[in-house]
C-alpha atoms as a PDB file:
ATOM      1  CA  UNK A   1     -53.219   8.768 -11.702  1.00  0.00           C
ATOM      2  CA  UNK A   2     -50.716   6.968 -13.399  1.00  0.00           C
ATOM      3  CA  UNK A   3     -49.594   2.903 -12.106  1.00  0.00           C
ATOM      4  CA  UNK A   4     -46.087   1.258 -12.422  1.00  0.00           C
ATOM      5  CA  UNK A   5     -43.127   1.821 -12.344  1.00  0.00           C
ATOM      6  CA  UNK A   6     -41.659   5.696 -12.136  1.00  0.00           C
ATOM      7  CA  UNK A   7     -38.976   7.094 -14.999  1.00  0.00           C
ATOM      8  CA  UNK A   8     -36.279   8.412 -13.804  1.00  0.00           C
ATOM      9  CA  UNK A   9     -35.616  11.913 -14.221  1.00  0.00           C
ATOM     10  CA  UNK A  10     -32.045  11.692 -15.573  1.00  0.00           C
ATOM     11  CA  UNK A  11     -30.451   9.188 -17.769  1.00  0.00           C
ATOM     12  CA  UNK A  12     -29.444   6.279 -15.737  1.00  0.00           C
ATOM     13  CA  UNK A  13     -25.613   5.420 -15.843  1.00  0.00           C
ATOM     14  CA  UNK A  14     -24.504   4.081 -18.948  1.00  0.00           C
ATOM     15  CA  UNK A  15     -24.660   0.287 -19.645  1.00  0.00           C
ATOM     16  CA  UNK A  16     -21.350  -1.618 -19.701  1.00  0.00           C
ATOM     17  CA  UNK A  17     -22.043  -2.449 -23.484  1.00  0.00           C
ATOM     18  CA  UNK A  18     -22.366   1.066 -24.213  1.00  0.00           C
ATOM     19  CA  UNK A  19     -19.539   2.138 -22.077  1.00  0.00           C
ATOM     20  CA  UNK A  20     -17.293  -0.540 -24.069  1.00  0.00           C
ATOM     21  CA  UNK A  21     -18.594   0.303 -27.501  1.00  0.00           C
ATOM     22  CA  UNK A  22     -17.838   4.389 -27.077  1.00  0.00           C
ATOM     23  CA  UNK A  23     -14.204   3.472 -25.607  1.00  0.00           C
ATOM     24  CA  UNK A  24     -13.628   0.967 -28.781  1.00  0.00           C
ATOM     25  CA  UNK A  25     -14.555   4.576 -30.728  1.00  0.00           C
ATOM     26  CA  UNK A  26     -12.455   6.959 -28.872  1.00  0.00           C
ATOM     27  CA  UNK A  27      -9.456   4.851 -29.215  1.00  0.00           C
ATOM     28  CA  UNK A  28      -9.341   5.162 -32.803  1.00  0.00           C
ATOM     29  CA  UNK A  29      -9.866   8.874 -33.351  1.00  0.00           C
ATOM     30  CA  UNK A  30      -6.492   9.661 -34.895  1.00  0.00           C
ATOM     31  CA  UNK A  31      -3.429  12.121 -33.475  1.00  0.00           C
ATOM     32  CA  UNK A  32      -4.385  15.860 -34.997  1.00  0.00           C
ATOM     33  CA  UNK A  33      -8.199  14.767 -35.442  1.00  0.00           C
ATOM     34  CA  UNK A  34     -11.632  15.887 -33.113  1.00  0.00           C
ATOM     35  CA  UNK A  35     -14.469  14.259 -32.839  1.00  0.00           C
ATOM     36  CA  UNK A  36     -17.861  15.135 -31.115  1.00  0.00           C
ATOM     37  CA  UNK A  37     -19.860  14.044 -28.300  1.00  0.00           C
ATOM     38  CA  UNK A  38     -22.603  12.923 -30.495  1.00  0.00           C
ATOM     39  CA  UNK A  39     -20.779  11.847 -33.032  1.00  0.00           C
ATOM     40  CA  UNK A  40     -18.813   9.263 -30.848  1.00  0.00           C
ATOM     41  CA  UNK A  41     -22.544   8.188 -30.048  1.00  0.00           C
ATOM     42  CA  UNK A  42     -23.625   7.800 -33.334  1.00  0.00           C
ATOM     43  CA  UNK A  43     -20.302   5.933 -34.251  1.00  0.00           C
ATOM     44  CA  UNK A  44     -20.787   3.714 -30.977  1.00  0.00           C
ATOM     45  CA  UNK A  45     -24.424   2.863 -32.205  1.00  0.00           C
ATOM     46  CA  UNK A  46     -26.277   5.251 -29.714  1.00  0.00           C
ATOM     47  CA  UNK A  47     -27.072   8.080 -31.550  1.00  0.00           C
ATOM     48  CA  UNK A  48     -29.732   9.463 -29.016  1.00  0.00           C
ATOM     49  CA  UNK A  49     -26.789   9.520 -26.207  1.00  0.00           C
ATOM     50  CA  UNK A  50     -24.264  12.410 -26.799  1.00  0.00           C
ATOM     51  CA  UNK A  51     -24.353  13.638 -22.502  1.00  0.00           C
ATOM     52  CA  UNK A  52     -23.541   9.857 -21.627  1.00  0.00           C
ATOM     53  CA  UNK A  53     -20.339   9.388 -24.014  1.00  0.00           C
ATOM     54  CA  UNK A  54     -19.574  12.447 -21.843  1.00  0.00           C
ATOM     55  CA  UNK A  55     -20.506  10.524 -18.852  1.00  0.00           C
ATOM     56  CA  UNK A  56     -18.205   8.209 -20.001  1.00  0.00           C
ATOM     57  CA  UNK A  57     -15.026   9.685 -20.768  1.00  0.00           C
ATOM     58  CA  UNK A  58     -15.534  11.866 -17.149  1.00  0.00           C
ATOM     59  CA  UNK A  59     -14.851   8.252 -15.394  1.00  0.00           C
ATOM     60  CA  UNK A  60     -11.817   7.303 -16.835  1.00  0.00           C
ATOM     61  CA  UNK A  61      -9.088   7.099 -14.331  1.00  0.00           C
ATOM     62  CA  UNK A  62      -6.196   9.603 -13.997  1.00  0.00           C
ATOM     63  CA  UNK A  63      -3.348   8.514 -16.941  1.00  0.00           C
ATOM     64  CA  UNK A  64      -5.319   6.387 -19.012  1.00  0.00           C
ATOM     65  CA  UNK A  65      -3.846   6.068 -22.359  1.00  0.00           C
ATOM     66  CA  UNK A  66      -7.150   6.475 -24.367  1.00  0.00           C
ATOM     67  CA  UNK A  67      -7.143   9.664 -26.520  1.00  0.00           C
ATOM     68  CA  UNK A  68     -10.080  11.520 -24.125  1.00  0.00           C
ATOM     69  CA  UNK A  69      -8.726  14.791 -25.604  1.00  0.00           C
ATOM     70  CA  UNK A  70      -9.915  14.433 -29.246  1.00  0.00           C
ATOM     71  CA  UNK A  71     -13.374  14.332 -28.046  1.00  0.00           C
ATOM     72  CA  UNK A  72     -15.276  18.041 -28.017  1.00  0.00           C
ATOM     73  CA  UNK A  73     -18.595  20.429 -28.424  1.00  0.00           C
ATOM     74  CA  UNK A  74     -20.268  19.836 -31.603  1.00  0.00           C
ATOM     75  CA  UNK A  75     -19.943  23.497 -31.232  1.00  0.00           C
ATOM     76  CA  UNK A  76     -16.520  23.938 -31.312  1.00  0.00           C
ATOM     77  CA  UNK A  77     -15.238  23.968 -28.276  1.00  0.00           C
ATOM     78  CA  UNK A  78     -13.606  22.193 -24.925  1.00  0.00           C
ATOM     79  CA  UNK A  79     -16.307  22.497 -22.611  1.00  0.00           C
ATOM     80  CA  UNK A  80     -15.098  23.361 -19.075  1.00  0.00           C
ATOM     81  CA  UNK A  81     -18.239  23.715 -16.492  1.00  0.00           C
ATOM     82  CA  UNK A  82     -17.616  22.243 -13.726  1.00  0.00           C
ATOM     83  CA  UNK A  83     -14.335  20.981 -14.868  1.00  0.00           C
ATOM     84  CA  UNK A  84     -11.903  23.780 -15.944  1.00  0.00           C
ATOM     85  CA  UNK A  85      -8.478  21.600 -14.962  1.00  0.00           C
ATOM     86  CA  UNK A  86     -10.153  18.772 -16.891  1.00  0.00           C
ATOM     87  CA  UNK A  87     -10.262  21.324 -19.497  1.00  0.00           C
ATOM     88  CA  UNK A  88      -7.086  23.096 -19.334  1.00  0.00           C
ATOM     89  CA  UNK A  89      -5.084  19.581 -19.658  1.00  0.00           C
ATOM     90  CA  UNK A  90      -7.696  18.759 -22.917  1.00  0.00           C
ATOM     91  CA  UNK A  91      -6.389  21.872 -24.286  1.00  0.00           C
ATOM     92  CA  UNK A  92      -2.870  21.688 -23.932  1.00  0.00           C
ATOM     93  CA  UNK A  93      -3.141  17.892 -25.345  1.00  0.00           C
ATOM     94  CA  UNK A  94      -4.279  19.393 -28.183  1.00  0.00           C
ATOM     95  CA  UNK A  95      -2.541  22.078 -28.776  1.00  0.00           C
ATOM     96  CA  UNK A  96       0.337  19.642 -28.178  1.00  0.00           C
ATOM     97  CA  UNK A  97      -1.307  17.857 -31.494  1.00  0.00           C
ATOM     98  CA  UNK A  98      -1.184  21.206 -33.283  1.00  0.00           C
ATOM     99  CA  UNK A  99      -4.583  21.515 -33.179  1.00  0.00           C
ATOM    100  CA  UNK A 100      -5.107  26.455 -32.845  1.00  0.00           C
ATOM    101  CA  UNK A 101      -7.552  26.355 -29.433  1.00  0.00           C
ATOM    102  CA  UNK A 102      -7.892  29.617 -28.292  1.00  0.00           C
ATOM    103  CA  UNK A 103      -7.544  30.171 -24.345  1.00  0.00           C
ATOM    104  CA  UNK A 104     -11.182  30.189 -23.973  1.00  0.00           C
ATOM    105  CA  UNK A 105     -11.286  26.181 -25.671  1.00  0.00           C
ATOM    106  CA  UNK A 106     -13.086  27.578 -29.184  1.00  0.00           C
ATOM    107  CA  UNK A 107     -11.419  25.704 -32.063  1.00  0.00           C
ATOM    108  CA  UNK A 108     -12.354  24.418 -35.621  1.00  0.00           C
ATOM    109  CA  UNK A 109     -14.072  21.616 -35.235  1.00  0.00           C
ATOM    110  CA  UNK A 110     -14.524  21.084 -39.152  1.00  0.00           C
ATOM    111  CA  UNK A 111     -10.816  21.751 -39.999  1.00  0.00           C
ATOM    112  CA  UNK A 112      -9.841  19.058 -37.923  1.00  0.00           C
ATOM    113  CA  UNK A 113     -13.282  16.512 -37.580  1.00  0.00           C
ATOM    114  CA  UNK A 114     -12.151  12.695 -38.446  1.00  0.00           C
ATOM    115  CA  UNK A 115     -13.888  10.916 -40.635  1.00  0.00           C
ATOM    116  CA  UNK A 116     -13.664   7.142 -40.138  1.00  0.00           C
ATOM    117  CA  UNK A 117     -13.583   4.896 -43.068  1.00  0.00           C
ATOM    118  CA  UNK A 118     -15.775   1.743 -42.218  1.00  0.00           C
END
């Protein structure tokens, strides 16, 4: 039988480090440009943590000014379980950008991914 302490079963919340670093990120992804989940956590140093940058960008309060929107699926889309008036807004924000997202949320992803510079 196994001694100390348990792991938990999901990831704990993210730390406030984290949280900071993947908002610094977000901010800078450019009008007309996508980035992914796991590419914001590469970018923000925690490559391993794609669900939490989710986690993330789920708490941000109601009219923040941070570009949320420009963050998708690596799969090309604007994922919407669980959340499909999170994901209506995301889609008219881009398409607002002129970025084609069908009504289901599949775009390009490639056609529009940014690419920072260092």
């Amino acid at each position: 039988m196994p001694t100390g302490p348990r792991q938990p079963l999901e990831p704990s919340a993210p730390s406030p480090d984290f949280r900071a670093q993947v908002l610094a990120v977000v901010a800078r992804i450019p009008k007309g440009r996508l980035a992914s989940y796991g590419q914001v956590a590469a970018l923000a140093g925690f490559p391993q943590r794609p669900r939490q940058v989710g986690m993330v960008l789920s708490g941000l309060t109601e009219g923040t000014k941070l570009p949320w929107h420009r963050v998708v699926n690596n799969r090309g889309y604007v994922p919407s379980r669980g959340r499909w008036w999170g994901a209506f807004e995301q889609i008219g924000r881009l398409r607002d950008e002129g970025i084609e997202v069908d009504d289901l949320g599949n775009l390009d992803l490639e056609a529009h991914r940014w690419a920072p510079r260092s």
